[in-house]
Structure formats: structure tokens, C-alpha cells
Protein backbone atom coordinates (compact mmCIF):
# COMPACT_ATOMS: atom_id res chain seq x y z
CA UNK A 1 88.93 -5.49 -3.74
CA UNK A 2 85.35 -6.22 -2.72
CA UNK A 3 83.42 -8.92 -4.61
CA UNK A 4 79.58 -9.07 -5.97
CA UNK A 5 77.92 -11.93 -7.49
CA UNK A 6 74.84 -11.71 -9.49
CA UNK A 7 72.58 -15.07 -10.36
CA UNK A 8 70.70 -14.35 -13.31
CA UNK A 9 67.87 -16.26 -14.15
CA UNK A 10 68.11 -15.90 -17.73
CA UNK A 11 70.51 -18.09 -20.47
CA UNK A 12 74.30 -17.04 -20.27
CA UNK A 13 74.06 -16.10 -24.05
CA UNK A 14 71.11 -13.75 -22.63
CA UNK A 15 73.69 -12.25 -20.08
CA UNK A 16 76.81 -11.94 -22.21
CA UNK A 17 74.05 -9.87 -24.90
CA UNK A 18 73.46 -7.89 -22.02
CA UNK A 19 76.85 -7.07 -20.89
CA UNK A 20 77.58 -6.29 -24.47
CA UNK A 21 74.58 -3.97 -24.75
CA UNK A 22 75.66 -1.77 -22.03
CA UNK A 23 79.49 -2.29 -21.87
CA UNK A 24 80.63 -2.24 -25.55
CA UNK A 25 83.74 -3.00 -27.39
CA UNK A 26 84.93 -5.03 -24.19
CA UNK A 27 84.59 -8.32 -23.05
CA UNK A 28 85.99 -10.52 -20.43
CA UNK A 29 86.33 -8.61 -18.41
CA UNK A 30 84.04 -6.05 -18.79
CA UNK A 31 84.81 -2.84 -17.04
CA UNK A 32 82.90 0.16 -15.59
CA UNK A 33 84.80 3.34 -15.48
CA UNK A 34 87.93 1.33 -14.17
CA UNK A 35 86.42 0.20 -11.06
CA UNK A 36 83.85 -2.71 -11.32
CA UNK A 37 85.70 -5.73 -13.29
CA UNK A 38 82.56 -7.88 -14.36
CA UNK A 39 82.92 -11.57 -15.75
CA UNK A 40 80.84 -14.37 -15.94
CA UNK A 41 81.89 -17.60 -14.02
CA UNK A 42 80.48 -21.06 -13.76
CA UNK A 43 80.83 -24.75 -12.12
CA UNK A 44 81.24 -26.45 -14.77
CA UNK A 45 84.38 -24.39 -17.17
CA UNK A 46 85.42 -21.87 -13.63
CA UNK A 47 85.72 -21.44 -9.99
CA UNK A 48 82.13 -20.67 -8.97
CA UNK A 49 82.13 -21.87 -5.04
CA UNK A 50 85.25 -23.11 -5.08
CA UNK A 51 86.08 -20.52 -2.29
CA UNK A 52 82.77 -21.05 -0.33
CA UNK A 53 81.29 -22.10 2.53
CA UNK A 54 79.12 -25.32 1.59
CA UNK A 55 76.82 -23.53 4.44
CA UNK A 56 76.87 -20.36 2.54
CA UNK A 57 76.18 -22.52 -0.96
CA UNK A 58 72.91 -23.93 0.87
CA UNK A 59 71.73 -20.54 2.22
CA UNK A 60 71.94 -19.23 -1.69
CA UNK A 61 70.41 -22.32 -2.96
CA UNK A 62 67.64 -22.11 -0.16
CA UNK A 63 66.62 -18.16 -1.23
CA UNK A 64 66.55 -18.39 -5.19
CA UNK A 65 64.93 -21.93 -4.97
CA UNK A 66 67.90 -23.90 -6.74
CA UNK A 67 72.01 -24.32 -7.19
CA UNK A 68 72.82 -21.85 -9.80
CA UNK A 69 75.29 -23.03 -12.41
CA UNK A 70 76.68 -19.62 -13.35
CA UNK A 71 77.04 -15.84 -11.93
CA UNK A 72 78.06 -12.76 -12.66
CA UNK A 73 80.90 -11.76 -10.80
CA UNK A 74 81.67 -8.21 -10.19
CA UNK A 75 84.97 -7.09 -8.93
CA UNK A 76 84.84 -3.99 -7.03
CA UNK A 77 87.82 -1.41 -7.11
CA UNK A 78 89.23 -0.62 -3.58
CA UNK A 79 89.83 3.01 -4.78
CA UNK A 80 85.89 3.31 -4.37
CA UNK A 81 84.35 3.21 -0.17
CA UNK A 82 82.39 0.56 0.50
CA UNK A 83 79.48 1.59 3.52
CA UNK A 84 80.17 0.11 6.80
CA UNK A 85 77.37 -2.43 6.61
CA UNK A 86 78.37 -4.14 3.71
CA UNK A 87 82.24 -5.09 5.21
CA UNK A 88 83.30 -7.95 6.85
């Protein structure tokens, strides 16, 4: 499983309505036809960084302009490829 995280810029309230909006009748985790498991994780009430460089934590808080308190975190299903460029 291959993980993507998403820092939006908007209210969590803002996101969850989102999620809702185009995933319904599901929540926490939202899915996507079985193969992206999306949540929402933060500092403060989660485990957002916990696994991170602190390197990696500056380079993020150097290109959006500040430390983001929440992201969306999108598991990604190993059933589906994943292009050459985007493994490590």
C-alpha cells in the first residue's frame, strides 16, 4: 500500500463536506471503488508526522508557506500499479 497526503487549505468541516459530497453514505474511511482508503488525520487528535523525517516536515512547511495541522490521507490499494517514478 502506497500513501498520498493532501493539505487542504480550507477548514476540516469544509473537507469532511467535501468528502461527503462526493463519497456518500461512508465515512472514516472513505473509500473509492475499494482501492483508495481516504481519512483525515491531524497533530493534535492523530499521527500526522509521527512517521516523518523532521527534514521532510521542513521541506513541506517551506513549499505551502506554513506547518499544516491536518491532511488528507489517502491509502492507495496495492492491487492498482503505481508508475515507476513515483516508487521508492
Amino acid at each position: 500500500m502506497r500513501t498520498v497526503f493532501v493539505f487542504p487549505a480550507g477548514e476540516r468541516a469544509e473537507t469532511v463536506a467535501s468528502l461527503d459530497r462526493h463519497l456518500p453514505e461512508q465515512r472514516d474511511p472513505w473509500t473509492l471503488d475499494g482501492n483508495l482508503y481516504i481519512g483525515i488525520d491531524d497533530e493534535q487528535n492523530g499521527h500526522l508526522f509521527s512517521d516523518w523525517d523532521p527534514e521532510d516536515v521542513a521541506i513541506l512547511e517551506a513549499a505551502i508557506g506554513h506547518h499544516p495541522m491536518r491532511a488528507v490521507q489517502i491509502d492507495i490499494s496495492g492491487r492498482i500499479d503505481a508508475p515507476q517514478r513515483f516508487t521508492r
